[in-house]
PDB file of N, CA and C in Angstrom:
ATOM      1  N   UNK A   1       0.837  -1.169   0.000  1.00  0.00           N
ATOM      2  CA  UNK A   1       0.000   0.000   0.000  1.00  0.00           C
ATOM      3  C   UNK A   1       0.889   1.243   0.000  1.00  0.00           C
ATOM      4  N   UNK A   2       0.904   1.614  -1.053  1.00  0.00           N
ATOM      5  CA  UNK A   2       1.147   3.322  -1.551  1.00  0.00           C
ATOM      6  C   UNK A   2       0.582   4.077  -0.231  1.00  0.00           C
ATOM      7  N   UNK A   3       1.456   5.137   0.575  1.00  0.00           N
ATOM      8  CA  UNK A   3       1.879   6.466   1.288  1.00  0.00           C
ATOM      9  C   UNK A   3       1.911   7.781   0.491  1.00  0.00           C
ATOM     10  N   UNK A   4       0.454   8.215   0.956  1.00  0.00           N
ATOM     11  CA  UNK A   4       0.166   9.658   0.105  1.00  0.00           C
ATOM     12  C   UNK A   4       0.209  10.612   0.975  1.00  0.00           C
ATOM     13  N   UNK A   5       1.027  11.831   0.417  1.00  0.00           N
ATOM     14  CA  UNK A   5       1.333  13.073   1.874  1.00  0.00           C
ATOM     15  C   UNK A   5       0.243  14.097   0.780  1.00  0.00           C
ATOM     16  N   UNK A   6      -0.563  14.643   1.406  1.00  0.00           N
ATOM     17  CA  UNK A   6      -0.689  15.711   1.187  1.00  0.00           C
ATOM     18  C   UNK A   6      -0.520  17.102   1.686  1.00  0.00           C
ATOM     19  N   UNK A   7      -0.656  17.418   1.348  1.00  0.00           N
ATOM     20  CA  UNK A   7      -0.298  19.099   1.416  1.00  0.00           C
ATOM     21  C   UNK A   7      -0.806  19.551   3.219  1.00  0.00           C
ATOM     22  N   UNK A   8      -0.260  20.258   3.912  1.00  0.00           N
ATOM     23  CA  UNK A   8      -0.881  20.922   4.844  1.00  0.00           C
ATOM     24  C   UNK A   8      -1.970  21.904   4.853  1.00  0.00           C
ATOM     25  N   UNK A   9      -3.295  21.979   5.134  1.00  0.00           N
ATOM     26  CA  UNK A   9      -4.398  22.474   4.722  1.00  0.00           C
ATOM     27  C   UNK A   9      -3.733  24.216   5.393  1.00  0.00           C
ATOM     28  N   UNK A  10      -3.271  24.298   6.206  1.00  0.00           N
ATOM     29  CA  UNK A  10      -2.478  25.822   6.733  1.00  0.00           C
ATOM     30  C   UNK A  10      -1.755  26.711   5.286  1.00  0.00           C
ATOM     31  N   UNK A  11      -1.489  25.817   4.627  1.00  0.00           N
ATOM     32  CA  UNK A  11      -0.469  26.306   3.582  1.00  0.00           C
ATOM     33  C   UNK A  11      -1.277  27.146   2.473  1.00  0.00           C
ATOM     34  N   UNK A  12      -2.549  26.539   2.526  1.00  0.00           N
ATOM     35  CA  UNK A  12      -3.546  26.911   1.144  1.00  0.00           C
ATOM     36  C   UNK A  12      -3.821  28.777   1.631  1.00  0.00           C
ATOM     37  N   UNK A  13      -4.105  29.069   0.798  1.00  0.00           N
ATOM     38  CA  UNK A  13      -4.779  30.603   1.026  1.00  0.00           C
ATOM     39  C   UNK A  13      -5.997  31.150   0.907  1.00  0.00           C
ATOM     40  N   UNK A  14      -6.656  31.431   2.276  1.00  0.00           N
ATOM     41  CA  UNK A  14      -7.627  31.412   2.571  1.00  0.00           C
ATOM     42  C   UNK A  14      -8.379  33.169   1.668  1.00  0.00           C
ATOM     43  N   UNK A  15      -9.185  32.765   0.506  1.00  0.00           N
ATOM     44  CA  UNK A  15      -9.315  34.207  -0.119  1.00  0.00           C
ATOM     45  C   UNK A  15     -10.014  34.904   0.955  1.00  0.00           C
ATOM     46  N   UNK A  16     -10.946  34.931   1.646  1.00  0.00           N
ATOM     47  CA  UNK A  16     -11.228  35.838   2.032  1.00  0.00           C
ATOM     48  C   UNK A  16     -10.851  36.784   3.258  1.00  0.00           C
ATOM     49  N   UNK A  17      -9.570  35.722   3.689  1.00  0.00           N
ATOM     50  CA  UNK A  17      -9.225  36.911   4.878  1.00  0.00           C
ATOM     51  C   UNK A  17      -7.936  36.965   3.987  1.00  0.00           C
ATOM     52  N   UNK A  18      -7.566  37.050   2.732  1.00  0.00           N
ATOM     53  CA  UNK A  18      -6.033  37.749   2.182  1.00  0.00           C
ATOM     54  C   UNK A  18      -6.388  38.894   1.596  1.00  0.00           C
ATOM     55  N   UNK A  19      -7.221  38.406   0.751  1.00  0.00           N
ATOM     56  CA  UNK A  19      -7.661  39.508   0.075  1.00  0.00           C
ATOM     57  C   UNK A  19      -9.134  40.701   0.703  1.00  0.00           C
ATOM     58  N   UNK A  20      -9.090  41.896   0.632  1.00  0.00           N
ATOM     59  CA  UNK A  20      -9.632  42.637   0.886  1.00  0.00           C
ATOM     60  C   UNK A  20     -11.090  42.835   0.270  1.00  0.00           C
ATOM     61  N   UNK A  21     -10.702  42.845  -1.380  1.00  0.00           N
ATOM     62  CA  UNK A  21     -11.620  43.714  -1.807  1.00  0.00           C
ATOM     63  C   UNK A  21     -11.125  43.357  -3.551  1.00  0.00           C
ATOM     64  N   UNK A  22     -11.588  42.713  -4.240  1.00  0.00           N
ATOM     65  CA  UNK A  22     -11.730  42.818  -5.640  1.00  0.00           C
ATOM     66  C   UNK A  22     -12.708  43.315  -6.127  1.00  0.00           C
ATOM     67  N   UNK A  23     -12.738  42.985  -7.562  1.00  0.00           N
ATOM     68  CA  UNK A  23     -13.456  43.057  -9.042  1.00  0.00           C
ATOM     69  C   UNK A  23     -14.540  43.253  -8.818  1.00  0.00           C
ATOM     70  N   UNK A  24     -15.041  41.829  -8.094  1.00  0.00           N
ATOM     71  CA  UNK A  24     -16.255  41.422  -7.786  1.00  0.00           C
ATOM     72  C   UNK A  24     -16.821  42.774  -6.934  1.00  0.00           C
ATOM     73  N   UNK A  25     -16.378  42.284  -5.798  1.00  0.00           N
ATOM     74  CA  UNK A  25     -16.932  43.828  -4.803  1.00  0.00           C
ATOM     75  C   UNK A  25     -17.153  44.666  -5.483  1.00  0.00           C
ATOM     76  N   UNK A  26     -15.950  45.008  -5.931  1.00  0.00           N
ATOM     77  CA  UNK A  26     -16.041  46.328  -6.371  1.00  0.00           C
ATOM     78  C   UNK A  26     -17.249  46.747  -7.131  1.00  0.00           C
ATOM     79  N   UNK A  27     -17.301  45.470  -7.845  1.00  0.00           N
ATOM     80  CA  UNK A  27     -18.781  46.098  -9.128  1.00  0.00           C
ATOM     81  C   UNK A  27     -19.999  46.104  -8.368  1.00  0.00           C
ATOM     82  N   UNK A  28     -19.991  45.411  -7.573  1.00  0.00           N
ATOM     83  CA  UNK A  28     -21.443  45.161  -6.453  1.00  0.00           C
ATOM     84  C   UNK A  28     -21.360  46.675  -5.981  1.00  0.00           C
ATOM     85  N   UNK A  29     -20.655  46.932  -5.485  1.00  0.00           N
ATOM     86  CA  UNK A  29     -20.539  48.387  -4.775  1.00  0.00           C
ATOM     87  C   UNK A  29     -21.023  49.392  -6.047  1.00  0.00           C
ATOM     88  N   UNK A  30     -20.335  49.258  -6.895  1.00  0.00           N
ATOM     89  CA  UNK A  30     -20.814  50.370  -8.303  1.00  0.00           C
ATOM     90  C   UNK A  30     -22.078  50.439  -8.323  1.00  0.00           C
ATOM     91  N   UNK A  31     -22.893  49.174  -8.416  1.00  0.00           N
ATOM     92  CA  UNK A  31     -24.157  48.969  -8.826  1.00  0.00           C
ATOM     93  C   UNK A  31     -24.849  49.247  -8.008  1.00  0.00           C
ATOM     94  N   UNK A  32     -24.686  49.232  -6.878  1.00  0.00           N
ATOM     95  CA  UNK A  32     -25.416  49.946  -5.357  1.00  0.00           C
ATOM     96  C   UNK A  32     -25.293  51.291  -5.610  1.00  0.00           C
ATOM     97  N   UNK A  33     -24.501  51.869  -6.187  1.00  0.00           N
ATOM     98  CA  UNK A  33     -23.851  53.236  -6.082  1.00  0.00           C
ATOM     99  C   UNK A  33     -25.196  54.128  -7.263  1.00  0.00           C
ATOM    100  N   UNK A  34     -25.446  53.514  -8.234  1.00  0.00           N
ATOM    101  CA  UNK A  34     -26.216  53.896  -9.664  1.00  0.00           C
ATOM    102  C   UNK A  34     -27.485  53.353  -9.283  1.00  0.00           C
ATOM    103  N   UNK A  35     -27.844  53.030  -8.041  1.00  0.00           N
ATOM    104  CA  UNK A  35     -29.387  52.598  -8.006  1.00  0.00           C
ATOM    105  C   UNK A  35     -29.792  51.260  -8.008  1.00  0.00           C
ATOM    106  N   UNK A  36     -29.221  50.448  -7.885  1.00  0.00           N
ATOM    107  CA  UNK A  36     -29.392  49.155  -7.788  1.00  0.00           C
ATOM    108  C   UNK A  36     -29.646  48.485  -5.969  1.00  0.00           C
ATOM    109  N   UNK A  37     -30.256  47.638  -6.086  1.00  0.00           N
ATOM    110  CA  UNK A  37     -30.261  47.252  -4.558  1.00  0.00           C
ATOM    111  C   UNK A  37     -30.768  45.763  -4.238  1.00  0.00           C
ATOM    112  N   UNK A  38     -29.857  45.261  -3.294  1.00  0.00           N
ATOM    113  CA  UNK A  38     -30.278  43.783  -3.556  1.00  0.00           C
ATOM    114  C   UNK A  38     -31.436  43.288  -2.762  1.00  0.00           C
ATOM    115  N   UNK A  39     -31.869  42.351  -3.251  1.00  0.00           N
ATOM    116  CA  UNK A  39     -33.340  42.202  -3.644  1.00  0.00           C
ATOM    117  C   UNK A  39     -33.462  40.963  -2.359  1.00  0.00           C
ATOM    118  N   UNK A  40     -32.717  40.218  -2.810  1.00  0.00           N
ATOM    119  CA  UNK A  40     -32.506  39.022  -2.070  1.00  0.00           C
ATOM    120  C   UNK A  40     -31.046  38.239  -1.936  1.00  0.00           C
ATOM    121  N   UNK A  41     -30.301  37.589  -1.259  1.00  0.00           N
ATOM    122  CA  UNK A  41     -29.493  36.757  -1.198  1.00  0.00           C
ATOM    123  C   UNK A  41     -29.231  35.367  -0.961  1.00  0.00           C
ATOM    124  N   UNK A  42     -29.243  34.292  -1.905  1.00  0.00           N
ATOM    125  CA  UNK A  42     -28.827  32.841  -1.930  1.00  0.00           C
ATOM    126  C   UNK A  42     -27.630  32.830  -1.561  1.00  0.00           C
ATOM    127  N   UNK A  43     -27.239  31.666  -0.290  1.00  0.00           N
ATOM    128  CA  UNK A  43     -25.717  31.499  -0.045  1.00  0.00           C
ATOM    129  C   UNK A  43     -24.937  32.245  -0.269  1.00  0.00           C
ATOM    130  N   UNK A  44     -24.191  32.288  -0.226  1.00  0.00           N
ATOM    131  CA  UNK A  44     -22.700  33.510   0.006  1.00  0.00           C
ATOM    132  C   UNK A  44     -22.456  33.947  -1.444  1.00  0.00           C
ATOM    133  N   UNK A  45     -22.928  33.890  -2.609  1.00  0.00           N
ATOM    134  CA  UNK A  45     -22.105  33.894  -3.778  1.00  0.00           C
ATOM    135  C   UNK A  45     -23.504  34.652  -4.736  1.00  0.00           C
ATOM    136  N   UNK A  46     -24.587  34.038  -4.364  1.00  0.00           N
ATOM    137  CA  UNK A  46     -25.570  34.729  -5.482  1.00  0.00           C
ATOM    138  C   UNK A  46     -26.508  35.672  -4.911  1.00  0.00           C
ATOM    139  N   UNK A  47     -26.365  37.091  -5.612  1.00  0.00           N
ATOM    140  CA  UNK A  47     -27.087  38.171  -4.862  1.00  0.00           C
ATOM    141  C   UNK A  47     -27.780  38.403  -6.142  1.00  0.00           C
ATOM    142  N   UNK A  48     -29.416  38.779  -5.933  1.00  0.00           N
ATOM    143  CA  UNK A  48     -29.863  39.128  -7.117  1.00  0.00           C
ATOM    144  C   UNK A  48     -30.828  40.783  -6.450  1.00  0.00           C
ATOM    145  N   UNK A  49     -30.259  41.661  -7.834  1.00  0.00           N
ATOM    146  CA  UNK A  49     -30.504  42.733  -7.556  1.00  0.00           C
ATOM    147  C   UNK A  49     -31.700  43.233  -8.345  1.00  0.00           C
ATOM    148  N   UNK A  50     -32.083  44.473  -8.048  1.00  0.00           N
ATOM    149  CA  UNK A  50     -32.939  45.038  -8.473  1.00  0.00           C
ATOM    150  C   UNK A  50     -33.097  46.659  -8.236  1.00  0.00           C
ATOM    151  N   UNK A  51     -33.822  47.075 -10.156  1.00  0.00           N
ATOM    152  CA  UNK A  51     -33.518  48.402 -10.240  1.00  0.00           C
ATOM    153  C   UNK A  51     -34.650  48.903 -10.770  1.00  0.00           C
ATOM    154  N   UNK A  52     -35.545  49.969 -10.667  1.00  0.00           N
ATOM    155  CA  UNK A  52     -36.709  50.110 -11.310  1.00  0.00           C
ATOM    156  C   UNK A  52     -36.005  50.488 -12.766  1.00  0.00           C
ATOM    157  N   UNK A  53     -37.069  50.042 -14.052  1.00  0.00           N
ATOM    158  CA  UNK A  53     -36.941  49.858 -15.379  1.00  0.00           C
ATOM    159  C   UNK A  53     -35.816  48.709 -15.654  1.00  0.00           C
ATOM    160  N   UNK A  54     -35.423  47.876 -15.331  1.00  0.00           N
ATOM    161  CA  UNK A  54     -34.555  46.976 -15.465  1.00  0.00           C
ATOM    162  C   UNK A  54     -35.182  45.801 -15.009  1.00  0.00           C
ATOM    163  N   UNK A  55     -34.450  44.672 -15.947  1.00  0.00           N
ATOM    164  CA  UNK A  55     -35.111  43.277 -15.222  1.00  0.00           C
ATOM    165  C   UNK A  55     -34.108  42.859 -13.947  1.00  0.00           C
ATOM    166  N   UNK A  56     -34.735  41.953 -13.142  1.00  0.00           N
ATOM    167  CA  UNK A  56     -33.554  41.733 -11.919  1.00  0.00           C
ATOM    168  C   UNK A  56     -32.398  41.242 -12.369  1.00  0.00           C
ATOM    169  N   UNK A  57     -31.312  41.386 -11.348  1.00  0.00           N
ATOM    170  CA  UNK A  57     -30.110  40.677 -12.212  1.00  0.00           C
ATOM    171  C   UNK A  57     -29.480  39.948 -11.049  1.00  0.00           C
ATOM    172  N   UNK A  58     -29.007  38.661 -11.584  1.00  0.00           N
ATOM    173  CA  UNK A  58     -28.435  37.455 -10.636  1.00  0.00           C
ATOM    174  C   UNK A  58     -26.971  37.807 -10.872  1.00  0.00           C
ATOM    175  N   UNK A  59     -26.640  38.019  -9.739  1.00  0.00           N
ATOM    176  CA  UNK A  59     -25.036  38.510  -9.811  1.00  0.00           C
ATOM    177  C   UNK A  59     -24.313  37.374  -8.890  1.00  0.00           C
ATOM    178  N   UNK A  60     -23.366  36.504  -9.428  1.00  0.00           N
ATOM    179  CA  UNK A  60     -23.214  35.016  -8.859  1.00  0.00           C
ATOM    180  C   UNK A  60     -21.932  34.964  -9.056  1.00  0.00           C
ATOM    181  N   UNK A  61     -21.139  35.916  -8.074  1.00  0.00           N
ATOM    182  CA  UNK A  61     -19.871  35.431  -8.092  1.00  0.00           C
ATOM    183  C   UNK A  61     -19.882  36.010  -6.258  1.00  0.00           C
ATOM    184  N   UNK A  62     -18.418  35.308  -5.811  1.00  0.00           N
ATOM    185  CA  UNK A  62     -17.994  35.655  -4.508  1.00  0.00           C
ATOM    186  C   UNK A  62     -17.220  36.856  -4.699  1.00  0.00           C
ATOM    187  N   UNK A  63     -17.442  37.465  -3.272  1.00  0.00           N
ATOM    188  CA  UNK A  63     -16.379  39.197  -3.312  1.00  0.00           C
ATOM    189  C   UNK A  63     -14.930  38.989  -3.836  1.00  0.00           C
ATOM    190  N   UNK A  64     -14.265  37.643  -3.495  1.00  0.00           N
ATOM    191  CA  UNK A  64     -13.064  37.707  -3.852  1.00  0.00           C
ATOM    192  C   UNK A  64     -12.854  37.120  -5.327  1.00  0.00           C
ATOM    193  N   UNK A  65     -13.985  37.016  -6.088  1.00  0.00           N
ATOM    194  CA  UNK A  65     -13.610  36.871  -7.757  1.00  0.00           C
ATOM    195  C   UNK A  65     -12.922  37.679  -8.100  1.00  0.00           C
ATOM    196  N   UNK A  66     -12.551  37.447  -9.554  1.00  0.00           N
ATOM    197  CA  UNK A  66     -11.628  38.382 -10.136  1.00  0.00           C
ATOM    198  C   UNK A  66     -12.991  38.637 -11.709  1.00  0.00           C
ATOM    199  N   UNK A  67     -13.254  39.328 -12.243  1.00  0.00           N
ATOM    200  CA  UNK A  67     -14.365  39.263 -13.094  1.00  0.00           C
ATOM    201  C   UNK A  67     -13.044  39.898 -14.004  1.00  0.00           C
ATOM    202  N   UNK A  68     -13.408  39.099 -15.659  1.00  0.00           N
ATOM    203  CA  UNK A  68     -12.977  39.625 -16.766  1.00  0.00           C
ATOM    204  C   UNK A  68     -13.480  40.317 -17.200  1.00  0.00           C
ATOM    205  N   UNK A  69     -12.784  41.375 -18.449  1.00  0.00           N
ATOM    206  CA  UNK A  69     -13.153  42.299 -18.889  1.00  0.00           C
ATOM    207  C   UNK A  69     -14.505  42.104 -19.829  1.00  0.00           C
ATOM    208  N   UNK A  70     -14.753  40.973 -20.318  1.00  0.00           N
ATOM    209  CA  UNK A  70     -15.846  40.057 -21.431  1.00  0.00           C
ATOM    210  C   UNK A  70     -16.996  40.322 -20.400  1.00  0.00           C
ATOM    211  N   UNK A  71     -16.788  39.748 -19.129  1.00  0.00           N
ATOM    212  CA  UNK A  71     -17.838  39.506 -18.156  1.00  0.00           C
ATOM    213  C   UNK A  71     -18.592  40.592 -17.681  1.00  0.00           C
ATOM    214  N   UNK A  72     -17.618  41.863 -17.193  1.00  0.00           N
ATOM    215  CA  UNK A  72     -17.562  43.126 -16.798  1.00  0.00           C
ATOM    216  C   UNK A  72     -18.913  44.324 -17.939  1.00  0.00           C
ATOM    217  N   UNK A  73     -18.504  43.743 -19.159  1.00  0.00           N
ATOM    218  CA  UNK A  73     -18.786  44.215 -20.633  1.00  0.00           C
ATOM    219  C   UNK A  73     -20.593  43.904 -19.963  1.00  0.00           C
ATOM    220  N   UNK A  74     -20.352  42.622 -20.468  1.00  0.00           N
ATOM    221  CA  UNK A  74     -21.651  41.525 -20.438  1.00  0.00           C
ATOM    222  C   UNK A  74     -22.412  42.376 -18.982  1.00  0.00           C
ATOM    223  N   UNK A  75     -21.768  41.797 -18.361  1.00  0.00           N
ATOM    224  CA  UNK A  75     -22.792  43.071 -16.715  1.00  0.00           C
ATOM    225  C   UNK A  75     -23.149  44.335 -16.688  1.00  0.00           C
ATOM    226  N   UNK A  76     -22.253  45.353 -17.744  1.00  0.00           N
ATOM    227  CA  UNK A  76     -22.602  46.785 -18.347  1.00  0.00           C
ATOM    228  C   UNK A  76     -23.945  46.966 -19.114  1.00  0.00           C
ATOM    229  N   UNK A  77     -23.932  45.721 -19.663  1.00  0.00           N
ATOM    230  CA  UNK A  77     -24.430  45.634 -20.722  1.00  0.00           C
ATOM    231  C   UNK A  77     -26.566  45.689 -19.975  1.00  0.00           C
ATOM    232  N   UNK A  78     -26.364  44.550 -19.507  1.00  0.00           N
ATOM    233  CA  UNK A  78     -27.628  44.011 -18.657  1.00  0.00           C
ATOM    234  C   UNK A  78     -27.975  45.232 -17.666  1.00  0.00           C
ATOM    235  N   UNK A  79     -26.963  45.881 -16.925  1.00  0.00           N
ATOM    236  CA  UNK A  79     -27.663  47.024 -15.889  1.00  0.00           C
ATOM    237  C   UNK A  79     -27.384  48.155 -15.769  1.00  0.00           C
ATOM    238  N   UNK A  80     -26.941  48.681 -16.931  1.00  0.00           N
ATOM    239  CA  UNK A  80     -26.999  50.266 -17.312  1.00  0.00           C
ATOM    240  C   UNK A  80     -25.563  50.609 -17.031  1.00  0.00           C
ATOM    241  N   UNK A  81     -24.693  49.920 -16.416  1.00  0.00           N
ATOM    242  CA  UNK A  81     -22.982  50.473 -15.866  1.00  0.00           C
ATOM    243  C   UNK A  81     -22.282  51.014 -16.895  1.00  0.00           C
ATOM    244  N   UNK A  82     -21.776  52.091 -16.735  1.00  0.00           N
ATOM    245  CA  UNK A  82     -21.080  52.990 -17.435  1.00  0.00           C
ATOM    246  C   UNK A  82     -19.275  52.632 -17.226  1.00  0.00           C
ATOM    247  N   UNK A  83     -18.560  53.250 -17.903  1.00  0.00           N
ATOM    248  CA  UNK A  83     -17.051  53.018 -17.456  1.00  0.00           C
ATOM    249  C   UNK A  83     -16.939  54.427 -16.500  1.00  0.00           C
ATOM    250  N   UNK A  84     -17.615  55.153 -16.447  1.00  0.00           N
ATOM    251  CA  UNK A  84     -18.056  56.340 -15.478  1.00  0.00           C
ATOM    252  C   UNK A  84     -18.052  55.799 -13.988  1.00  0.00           C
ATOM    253  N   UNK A  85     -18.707  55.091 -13.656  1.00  0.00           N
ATOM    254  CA  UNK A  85     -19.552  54.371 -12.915  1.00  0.00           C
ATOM    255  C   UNK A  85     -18.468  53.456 -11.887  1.00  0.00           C
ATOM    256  N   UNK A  86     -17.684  53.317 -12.810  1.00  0.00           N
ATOM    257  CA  UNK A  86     -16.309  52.095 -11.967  1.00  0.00           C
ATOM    258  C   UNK A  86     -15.203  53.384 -11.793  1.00  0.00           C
TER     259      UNK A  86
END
């Protein structure tokens, strides 16, 4: 019988107490900022918001994502966000 070491679970990096404040946040915060307000919250990761004249929007990432610029676009796109705005 094969002896498997793994890794010390101490070693891994815990995102949310390293990091502060990304992408993610950040855009949640924008969108609060322009009138948006969340509506409701599923588990830690999916907040769905809401804005009068807009349909709701499921925003499903954790604070410490990193959101691409494609994604960022795509979320401008759906709730009015400006490059103003960020």
């Amino acid at each position: 019988m094969a002896i498997r070491f793994l890794p010390r679970l101490s070693s891994f990096r815990k995102p949310h107490e390293s990091v502060a404040r990304s992408e993610s946040a950040e855009s949640v915060g924008c969108l609060l900022k322009i009138g948006w307000r969340v509506k409701r919250e599923a588990g830690g990761s999916h907040k769905v918001l809401e804005r009068e004249g807009f349909d709701d929007y499921v925003f499903a990432f954790h604070d410490y994502d990193e959101i691409g610029s494609k994604m960022l676009t795509r979320i401008a796109k759906q709730t009015g966000l400006t490059v103003a705005d960020l």
